[in-house]
Protein backbone atom coordinates (compact mmCIF):
# COMPACT_ATOMS: atom_id res chain seq x y z
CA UNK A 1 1.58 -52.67 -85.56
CA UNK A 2 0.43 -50.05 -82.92
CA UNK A 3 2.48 -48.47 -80.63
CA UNK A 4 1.73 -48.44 -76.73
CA UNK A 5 -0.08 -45.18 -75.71
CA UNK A 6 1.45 -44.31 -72.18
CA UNK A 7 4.00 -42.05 -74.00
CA UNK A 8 2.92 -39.07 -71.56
CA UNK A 9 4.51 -41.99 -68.68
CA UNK A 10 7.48 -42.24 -70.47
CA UNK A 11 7.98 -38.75 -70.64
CA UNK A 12 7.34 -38.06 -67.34
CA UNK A 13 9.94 -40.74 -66.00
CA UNK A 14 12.45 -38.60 -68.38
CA UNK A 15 11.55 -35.46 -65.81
CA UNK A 16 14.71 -35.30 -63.60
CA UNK A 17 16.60 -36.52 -66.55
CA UNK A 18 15.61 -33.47 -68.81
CA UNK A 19 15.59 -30.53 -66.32
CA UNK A 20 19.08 -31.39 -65.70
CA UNK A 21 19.67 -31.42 -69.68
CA UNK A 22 17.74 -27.94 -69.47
CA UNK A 23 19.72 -26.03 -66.90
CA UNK A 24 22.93 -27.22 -67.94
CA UNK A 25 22.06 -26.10 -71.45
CA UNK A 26 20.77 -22.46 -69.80
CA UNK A 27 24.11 -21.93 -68.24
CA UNK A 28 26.01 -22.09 -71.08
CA UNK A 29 24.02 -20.69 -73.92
CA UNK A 30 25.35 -20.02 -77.09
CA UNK A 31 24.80 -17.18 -79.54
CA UNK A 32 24.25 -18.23 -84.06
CA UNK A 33 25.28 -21.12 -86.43
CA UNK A 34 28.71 -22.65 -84.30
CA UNK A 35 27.46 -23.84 -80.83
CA UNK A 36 30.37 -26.99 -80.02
CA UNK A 37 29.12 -26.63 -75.98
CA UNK A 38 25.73 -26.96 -76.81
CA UNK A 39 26.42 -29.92 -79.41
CA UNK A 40 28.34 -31.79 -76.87
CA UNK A 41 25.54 -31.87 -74.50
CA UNK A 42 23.39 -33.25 -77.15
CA UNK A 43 25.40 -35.90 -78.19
CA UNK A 44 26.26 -36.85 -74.94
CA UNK A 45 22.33 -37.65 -74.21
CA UNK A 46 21.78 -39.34 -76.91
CA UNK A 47 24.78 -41.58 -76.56
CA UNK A 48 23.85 -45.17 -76.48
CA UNK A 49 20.24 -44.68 -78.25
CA UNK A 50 19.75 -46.78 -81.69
CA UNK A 51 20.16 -43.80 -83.98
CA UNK A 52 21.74 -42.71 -87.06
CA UNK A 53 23.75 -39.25 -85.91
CA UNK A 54 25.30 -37.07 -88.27
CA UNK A 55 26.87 -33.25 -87.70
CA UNK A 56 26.48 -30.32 -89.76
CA UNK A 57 29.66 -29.08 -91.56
CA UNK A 58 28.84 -25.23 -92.13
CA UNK A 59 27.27 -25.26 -88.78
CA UNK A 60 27.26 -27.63 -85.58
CA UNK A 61 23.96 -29.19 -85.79
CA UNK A 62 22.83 -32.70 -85.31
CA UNK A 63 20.66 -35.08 -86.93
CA UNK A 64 19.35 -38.22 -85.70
CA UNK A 65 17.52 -40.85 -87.28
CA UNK A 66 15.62 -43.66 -85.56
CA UNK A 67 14.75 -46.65 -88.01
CA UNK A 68 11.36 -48.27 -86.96
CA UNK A 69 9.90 -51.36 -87.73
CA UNK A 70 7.55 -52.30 -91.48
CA UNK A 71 4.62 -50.47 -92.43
CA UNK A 72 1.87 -52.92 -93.19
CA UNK A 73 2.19 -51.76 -97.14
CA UNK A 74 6.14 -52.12 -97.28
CA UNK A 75 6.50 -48.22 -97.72
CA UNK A 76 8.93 -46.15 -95.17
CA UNK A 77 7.13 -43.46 -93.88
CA UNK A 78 8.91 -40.35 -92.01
CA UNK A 79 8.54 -37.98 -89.61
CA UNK A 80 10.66 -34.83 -88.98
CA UNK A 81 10.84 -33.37 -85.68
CA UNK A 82 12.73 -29.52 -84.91
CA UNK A 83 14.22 -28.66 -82.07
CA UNK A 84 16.17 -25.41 -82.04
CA UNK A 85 19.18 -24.96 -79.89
CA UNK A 86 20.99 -21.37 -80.35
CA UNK A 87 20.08 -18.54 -77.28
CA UNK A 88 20.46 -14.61 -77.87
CA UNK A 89 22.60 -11.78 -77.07
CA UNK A 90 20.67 -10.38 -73.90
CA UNK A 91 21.81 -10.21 -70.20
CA UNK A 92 19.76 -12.66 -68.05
CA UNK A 93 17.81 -10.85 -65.02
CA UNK A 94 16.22 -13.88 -63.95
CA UNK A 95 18.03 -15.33 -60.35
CA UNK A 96 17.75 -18.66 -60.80
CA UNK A 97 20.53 -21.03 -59.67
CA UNK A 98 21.33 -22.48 -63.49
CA UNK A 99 21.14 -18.62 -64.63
CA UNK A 100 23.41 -18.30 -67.40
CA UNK A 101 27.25 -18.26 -67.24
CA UNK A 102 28.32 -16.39 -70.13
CA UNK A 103 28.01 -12.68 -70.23
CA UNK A 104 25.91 -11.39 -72.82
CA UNK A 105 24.26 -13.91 -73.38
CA UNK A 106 20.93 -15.93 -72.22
CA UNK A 107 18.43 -18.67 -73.53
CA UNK A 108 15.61 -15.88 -73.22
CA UNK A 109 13.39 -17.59 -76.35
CA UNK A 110 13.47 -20.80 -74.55
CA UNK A 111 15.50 -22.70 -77.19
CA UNK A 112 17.31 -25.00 -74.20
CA UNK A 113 13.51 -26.10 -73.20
CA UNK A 114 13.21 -27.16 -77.09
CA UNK A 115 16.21 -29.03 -77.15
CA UNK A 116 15.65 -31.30 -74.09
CA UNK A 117 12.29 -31.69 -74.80
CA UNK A 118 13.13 -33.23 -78.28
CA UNK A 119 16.07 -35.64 -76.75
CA UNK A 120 13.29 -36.21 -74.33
CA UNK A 121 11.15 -37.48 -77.44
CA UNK A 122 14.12 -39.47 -78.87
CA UNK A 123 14.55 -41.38 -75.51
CA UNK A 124 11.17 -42.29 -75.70
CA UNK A 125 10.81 -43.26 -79.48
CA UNK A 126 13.80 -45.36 -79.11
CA UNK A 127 12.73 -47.35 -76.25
CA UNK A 128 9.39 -48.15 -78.62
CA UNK A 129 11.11 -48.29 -81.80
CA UNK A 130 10.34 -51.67 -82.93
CA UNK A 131 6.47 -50.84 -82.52
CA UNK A 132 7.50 -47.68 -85.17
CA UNK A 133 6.08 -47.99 -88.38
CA UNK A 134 8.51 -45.74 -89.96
CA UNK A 135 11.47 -43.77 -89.06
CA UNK A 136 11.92 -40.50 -87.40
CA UNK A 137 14.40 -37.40 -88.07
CA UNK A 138 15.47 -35.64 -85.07
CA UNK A 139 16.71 -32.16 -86.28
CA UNK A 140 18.39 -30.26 -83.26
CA UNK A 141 18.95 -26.98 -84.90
CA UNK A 142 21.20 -24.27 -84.48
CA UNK A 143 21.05 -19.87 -85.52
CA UNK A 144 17.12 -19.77 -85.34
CA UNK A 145 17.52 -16.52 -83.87
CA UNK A 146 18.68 -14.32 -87.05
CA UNK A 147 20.86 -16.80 -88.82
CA UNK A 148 18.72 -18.74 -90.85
CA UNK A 149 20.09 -22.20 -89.43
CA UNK A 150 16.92 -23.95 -90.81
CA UNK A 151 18.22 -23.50 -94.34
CA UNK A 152 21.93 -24.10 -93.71
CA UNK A 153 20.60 -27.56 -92.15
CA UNK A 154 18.09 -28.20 -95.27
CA UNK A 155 21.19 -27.67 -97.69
CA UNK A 156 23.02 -30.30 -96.16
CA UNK A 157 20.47 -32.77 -96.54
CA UNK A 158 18.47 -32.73 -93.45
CA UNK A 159 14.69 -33.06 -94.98
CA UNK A 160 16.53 -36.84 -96.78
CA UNK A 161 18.20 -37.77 -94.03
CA UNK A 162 15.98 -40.78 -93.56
CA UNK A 163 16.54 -41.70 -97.43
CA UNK A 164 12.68 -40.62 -97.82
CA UNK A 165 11.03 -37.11 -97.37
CA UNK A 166 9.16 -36.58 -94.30
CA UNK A 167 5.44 -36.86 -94.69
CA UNK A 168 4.45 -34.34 -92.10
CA UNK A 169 7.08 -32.47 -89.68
CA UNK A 170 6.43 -30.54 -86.36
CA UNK A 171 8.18 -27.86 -84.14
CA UNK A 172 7.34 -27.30 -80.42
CA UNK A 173 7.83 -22.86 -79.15
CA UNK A 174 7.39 -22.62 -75.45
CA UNK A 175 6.03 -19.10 -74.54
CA UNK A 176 7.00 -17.55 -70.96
CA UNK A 177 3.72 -15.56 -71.39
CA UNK A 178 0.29 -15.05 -73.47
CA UNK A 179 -0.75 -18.88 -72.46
CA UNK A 180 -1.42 -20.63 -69.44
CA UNK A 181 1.22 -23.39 -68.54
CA UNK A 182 0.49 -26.18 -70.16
CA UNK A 183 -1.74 -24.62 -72.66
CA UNK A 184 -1.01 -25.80 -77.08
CA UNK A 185 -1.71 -23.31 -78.85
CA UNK A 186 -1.74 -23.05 -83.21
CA UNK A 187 -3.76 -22.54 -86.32
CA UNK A 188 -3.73 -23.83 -89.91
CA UNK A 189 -2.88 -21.49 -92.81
CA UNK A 190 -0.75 -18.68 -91.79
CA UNK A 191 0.92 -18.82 -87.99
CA UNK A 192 4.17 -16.40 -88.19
CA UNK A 193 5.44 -13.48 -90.41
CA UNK A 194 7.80 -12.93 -93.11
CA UNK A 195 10.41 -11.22 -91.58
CA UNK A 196 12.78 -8.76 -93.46
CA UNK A 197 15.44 -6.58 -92.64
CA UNK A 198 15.97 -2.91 -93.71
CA UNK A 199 19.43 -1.34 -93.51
CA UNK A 200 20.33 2.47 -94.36
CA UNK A 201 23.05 4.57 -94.55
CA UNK A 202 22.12 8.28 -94.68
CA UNK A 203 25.29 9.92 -96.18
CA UNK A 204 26.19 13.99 -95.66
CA UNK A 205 28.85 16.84 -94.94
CA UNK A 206 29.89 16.64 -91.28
CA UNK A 207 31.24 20.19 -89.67
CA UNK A 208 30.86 22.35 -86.69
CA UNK A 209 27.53 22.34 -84.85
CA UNK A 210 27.09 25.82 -85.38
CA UNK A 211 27.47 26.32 -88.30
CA UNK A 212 24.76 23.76 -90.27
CA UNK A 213 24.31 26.07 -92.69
CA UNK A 214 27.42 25.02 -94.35
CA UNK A 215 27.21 20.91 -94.31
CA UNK A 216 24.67 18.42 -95.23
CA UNK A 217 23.34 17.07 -91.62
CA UNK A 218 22.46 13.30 -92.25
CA UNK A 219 21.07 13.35 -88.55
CA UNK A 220 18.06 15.60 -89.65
CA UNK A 221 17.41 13.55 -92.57
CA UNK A 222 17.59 9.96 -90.94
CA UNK A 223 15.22 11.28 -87.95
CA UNK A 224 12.30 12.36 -90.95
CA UNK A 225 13.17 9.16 -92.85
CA UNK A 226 12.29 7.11 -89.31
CA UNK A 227 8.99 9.05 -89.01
CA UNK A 228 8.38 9.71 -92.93
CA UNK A 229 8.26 5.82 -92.99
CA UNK A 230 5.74 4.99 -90.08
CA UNK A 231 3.40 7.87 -92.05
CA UNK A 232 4.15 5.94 -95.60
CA UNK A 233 3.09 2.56 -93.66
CA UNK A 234 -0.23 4.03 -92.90
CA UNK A 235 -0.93 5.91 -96.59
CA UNK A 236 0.47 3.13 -98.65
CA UNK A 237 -0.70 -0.13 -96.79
CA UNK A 238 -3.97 -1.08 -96.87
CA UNK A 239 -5.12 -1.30 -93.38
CA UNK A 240 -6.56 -4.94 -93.81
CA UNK A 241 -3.47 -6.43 -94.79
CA UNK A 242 -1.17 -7.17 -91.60
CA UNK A 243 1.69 -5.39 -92.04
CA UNK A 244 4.77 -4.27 -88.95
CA UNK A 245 8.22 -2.00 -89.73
CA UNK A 246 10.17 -0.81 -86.58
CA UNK A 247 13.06 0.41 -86.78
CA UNK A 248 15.44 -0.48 -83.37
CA UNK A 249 18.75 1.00 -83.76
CA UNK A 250 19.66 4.10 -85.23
CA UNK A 251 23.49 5.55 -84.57
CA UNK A 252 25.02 8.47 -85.85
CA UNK A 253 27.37 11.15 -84.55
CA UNK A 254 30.00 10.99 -81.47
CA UNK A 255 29.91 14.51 -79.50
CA UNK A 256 27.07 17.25 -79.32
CA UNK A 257 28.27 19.73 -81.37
CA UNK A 258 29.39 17.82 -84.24
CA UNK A 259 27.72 16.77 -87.16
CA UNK A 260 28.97 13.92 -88.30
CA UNK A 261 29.27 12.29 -91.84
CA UNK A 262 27.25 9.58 -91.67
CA UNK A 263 23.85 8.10 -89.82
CA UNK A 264 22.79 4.47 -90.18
CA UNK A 265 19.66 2.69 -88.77
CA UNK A 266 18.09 -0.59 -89.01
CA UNK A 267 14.39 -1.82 -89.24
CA UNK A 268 12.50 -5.06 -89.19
CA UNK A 269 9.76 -5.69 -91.32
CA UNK A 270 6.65 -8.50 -90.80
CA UNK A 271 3.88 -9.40 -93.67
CA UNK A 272 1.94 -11.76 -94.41
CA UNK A 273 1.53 -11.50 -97.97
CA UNK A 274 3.85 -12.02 -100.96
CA UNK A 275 2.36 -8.55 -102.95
CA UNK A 276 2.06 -6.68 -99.31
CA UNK A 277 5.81 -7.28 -99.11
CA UNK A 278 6.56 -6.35 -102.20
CA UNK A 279 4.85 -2.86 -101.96
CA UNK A 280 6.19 -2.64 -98.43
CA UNK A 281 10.08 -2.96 -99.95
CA UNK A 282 9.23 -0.29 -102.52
CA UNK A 283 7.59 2.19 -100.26
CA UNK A 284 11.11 1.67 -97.87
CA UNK A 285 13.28 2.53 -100.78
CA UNK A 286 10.90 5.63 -102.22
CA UNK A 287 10.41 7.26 -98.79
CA UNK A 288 14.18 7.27 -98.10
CA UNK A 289 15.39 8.35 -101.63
CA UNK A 290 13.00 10.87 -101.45
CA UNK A 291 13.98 12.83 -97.94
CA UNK A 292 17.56 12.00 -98.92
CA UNK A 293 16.99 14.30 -102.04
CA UNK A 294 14.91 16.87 -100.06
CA UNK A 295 18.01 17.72 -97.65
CA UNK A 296 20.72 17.18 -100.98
CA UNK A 297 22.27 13.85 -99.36
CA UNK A 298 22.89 10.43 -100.37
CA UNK A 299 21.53 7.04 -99.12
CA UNK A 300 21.82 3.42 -99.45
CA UNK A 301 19.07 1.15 -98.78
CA UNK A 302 19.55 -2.19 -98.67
CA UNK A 303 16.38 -4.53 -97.83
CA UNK A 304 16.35 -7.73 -97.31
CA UNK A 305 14.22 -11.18 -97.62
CA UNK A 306 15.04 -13.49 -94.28
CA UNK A 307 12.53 -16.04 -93.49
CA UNK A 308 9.25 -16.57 -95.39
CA UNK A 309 5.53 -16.77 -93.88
CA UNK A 310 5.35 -19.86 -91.21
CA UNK A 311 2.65 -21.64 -93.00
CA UNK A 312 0.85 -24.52 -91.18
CA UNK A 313 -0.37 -26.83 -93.21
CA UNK A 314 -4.69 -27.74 -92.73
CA UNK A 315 -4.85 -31.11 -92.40
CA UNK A 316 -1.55 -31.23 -89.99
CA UNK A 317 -2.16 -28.64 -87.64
CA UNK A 318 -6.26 -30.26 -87.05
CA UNK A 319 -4.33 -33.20 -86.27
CA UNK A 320 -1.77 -31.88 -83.99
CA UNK A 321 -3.87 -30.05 -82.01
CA UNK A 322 -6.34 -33.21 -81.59
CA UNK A 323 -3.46 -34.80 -80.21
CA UNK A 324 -2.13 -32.47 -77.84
CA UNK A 325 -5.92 -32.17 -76.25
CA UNK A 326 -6.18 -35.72 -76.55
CA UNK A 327 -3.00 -36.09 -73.95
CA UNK A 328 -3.73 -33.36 -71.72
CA UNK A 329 -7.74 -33.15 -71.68
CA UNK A 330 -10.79 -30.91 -73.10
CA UNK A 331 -9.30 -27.49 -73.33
CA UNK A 332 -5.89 -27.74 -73.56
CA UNK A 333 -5.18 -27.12 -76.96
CA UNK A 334 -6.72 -23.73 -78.58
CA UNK A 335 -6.97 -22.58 -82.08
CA UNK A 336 -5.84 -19.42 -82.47
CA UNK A 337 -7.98 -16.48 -84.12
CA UNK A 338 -4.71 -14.74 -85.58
CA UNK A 339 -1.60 -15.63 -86.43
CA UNK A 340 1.36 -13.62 -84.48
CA UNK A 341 4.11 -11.16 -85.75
CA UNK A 342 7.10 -13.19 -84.62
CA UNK A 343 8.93 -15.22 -87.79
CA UNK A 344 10.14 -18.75 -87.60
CA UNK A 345 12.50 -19.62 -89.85
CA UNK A 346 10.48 -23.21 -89.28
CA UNK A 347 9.14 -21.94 -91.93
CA UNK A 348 12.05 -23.38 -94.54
CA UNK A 349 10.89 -26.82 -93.78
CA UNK A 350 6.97 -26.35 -93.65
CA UNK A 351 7.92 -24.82 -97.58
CA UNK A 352 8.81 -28.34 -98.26
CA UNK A 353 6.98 -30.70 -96.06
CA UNK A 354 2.93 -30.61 -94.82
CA UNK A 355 3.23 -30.01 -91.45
CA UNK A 356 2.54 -27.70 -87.88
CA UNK A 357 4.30 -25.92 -85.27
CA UNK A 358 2.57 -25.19 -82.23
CA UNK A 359 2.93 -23.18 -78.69
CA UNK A 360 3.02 -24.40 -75.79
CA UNK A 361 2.55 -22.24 -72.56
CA UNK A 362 5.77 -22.29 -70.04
CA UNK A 363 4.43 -19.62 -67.55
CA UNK A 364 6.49 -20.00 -63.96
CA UNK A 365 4.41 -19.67 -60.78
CA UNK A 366 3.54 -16.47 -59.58
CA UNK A 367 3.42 -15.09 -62.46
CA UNK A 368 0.10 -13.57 -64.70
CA UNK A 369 0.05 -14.16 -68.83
CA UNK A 370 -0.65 -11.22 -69.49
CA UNK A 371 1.88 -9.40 -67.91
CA UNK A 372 4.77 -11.59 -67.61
CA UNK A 373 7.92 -10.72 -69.60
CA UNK A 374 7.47 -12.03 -72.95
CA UNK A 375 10.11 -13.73 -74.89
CA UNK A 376 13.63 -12.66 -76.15
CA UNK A 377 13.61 -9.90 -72.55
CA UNK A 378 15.55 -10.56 -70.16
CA UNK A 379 13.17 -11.41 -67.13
CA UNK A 380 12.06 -14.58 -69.81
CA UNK A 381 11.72 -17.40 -67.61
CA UNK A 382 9.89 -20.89 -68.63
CA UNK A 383 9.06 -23.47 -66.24
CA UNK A 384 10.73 -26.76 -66.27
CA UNK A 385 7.47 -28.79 -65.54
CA UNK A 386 6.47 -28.65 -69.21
CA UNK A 387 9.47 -30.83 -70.01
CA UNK A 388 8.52 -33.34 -70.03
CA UNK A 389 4.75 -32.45 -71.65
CA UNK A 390 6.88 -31.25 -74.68
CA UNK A 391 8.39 -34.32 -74.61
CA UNK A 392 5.59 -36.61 -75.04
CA UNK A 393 4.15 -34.45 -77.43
CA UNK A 394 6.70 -34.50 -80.01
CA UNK A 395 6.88 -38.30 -79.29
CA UNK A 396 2.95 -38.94 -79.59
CA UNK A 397 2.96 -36.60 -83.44
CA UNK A 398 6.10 -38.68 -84.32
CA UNK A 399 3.83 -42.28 -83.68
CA UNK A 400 0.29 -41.12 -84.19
CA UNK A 401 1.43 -39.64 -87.74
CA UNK A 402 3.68 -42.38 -88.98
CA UNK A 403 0.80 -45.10 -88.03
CA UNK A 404 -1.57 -42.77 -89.72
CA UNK A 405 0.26 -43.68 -93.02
C-alpha cells in the first residue's frame, strides 16, 4: 500500500484551521509540567479523529495513537512524532493582536507553533489512515523548557504506547532567526548540548560595611569564584572540545553597607562530550572550594545532570532532510556544519529510538536572520505561514518512514 503524496495540499487546507489553534494557544501560554488550558485546546482539535488518546498523570500531556492499515510482511511498524507545548517565564514585547494574556509569561521558543503543527499532522494522517502501513504516536509534550517533561512522558509509557517501539521518531524547532523562513535545517551525530546546572551557596559573617575587617564577606568571594571559573574554563578545557558555563543570576546582600551572610548564584553548563563533562563538573567544584578556603568561608556546590547530548541518528536525519527538500525544492533543507549550544531534552527519546529533529526557519517579514531576536527574548516572533509546512512535514516522515519498513 502507498499513501497519496499531496500531503503538502492537505496541510495547506489545515492553514486557517491551525493559525487559529496557534494564536489561541499564544494567548494563553503556560509555564512547566501542569498546562490543563493548553491540554484542553488539544483535545478539543483532535476531537472526532480515529485515535487512541491517553493523558499523563504526573503531568498533563497527551498521547495519541493512529492505527493504520497491514504492512505487506504482517509486522506493525511505528512512528513517534514530538510536539512540545509548555511557553516560558518572559514578558512578551511583540504587539501582535493574539499577544499573550497572562503576565509573565509568553510562547517566546515557539512551542504553540509545534503544537498546531503536529495536530496539523494528525488531521492529515487520519484522513489517510487506511493507506498507513503502521501506526503513529502523537506525543504533545509538556515542561521542555527546564522540566524535563520528555522523561516524565517516557516513564509513563509514551515510547509503547502503540504496543511496539517506534522505529524512527522526529521533532520539528521553529527558529524566529538564524534561517530563512521556510528553510530545514539539521545534521546527523551530535545536534544540541548536554545541559547542566550549577548551583552555589557562598556562606560568610555578615556585619557593618565598614568594618570588613571583622566578618567573612561572601560577596568578595562569589564575585572571584564567577571570574576564577571563566579563567579555569580556558586552563582546564581543551580548546577543541566544545564546551559553554555562564553563570545568569547571582544575588546576595539587601542594602549598601551591609554585608550580608550569604551569596548564591547559578550557572548553566553545555558539552558535548561524556569525559568533557565530567572534567567540567570537577573543575566547578575545585575552583569554588578553593576561593571559598582562600577568604576562610564555606560553600556548597551542587551540580547537576539535566538533559543529555541531542544525538541524531545517521541514517534518520539523511532521510529527513531528503524529505523536507523533496517537499519544498533544491535548497531548502541544509546540513549543518556544527551542532548548536541549545539542549533538547528530545534528546530522552532519540536515547531510545533512531531518529532526527530538525529546524525549521519561522522568520516574520521585515525582519533580517541575522539580527532578529532569537529565541526565548521577548521580541521572539515566528510567522504563522510555516504552519502549515510543519505540518506536512511531520505528516510526510510519519508515511515515508513507516512505508520504508
Amino acid at each position: 500500500m502507498t499513501l497519496a503524496p499531496d500531503l503538502t495540499g492537505d496541510a495547506e487546507f489545515l492553514a486557517d484551521e491551525l493559525t487559529d489553534l496557534r494564536h489561541r494557544l499564544h494567548a494563553e501560554p503556560e509555564l512547566g509540567l501542569v498546562l490543563p488550558r493548553t491540554q484542553e485546546k488539544v483535545l478539543a482539535a483532535l476531537d472526532g479523529l480515529p485515535l487512541e488518546v491517553t493523558t499523563g498523570t504526573s503531568t498533563t500531556s497527551v498521547t495519541a495513537v493512529l492505527r493504520g492499515g497491514s504492512t505487506p510482511d504482517g509486522e506493525r511498524r511505528v512512528v513517534l512524532l514530538r510536539g512540545d507545548m509548555d511557553a516560558l517565564p518572559v514578558a512578551e514585547e511583540v504587539d501582535v493582536p493574539f499577544r499573550s494574556t497572562i503576565p509573565g509569561l509568553m510562547h517566546a521558543c515557539g512551542h504553540d507553533l509545534h503544537t498546531a503543527m503536529l495536530v496539523g499532522a494528525a488531521r492529515v494522517l487520519a484522513g489517510r489512515r487506511e493507506q498507513l502501513p503502521g501506526d503513529v504516536v502523537f506525543m504533545f509534550q509538556p515542561g521542555e523548557e527546564g522540566f524535563d517533561g520528555a522523561r516524565h512522558m517516557i516513564e509513563e509509557g509514551v515510547l509503547d504506547a502503540a504496543g511496539v517501539r517506534p522505529v524512527a521518531a522526529y521533532a520539528l524547532h521553529v527558529m524566529s532567526n538564524l534561517t530563512p523562513r521556510g528553510m530545514v535545517a539539521s545534521r546527523p551525530g551530535p545536534l544540541m548540548a548536554a545541559s547542566d546546572g550549577v548551583f552555589v551557596t557562598v556562606r560568610g559573617r555578615g556585619g557593618h560595611g565598614s568594618t570588613p575587617h571583622v566578618t567573612r564577606d561572601p560577596i568578595a568571594a562569589a564575585c572571584e569564584m564567577v571570574t576564577s571559573l571563566q579563567v579555569a574554563m580556558t586552563r582546564t578545557m581543551d580548546a577543541f572540545a566544545p564546551h559553554v558555563l555562564t553563570i545568569g543570576s547571582i544575588h546576595g546582600g539587601t542594602k549598601r553597607n551591609i554585608i550580608p551572610e550569604t551569596v548564591t548564584f547559578e550557572a548553566t553548563v553545555r558539552t558535548f562530550d561524556r569525559s568533557v563533562r565530567a572534567t567540567l563538573a570537577d573543575t566547578v567544584r575545585r575552583v569554588c572550594e578553593g576561593v571559598a578556603a582562600a577568604h576562610g568561608l564555606e560553600v556548597d556546590v551542587r551540580y547537576e545532570e539535566e538533559y543529555p547530548v541531542t544525538v541524531n541518528d545517521q541514517a534518520e536525519a539523511a532521510f529527513a532532510l531528503g524529505v523536507a527538500e523533496d517537499l519544498f525544492g533544491a535548497g531548502a533543507a541544509v546540513r549543518m556544519p556544527n551542532p548548536i549550544t541549545g539542549s533538547e531534552d528530545f534528546s530522552r527519546v532519540l536515547a531510545e529510538v533512531p531518529g532526527a529533529m530538525l529546524f525549521l526557519g519561522a522568520l516574520v517579514d521585515g525582519r533580517d536572520p541575522l539580527t532578529a531576536p532569537s529565541n526565548h527574548s521577548p521580541q521572539a516572533a515566528f510567522e504563522d505561514s510555516v504552519l502549515a509546512q510543519g505540518s506536512a512535514l511531520y505528516a510526510t516522515l510519519a508515511a515515508r518512514r513507516l512505508a520504508q519498513g
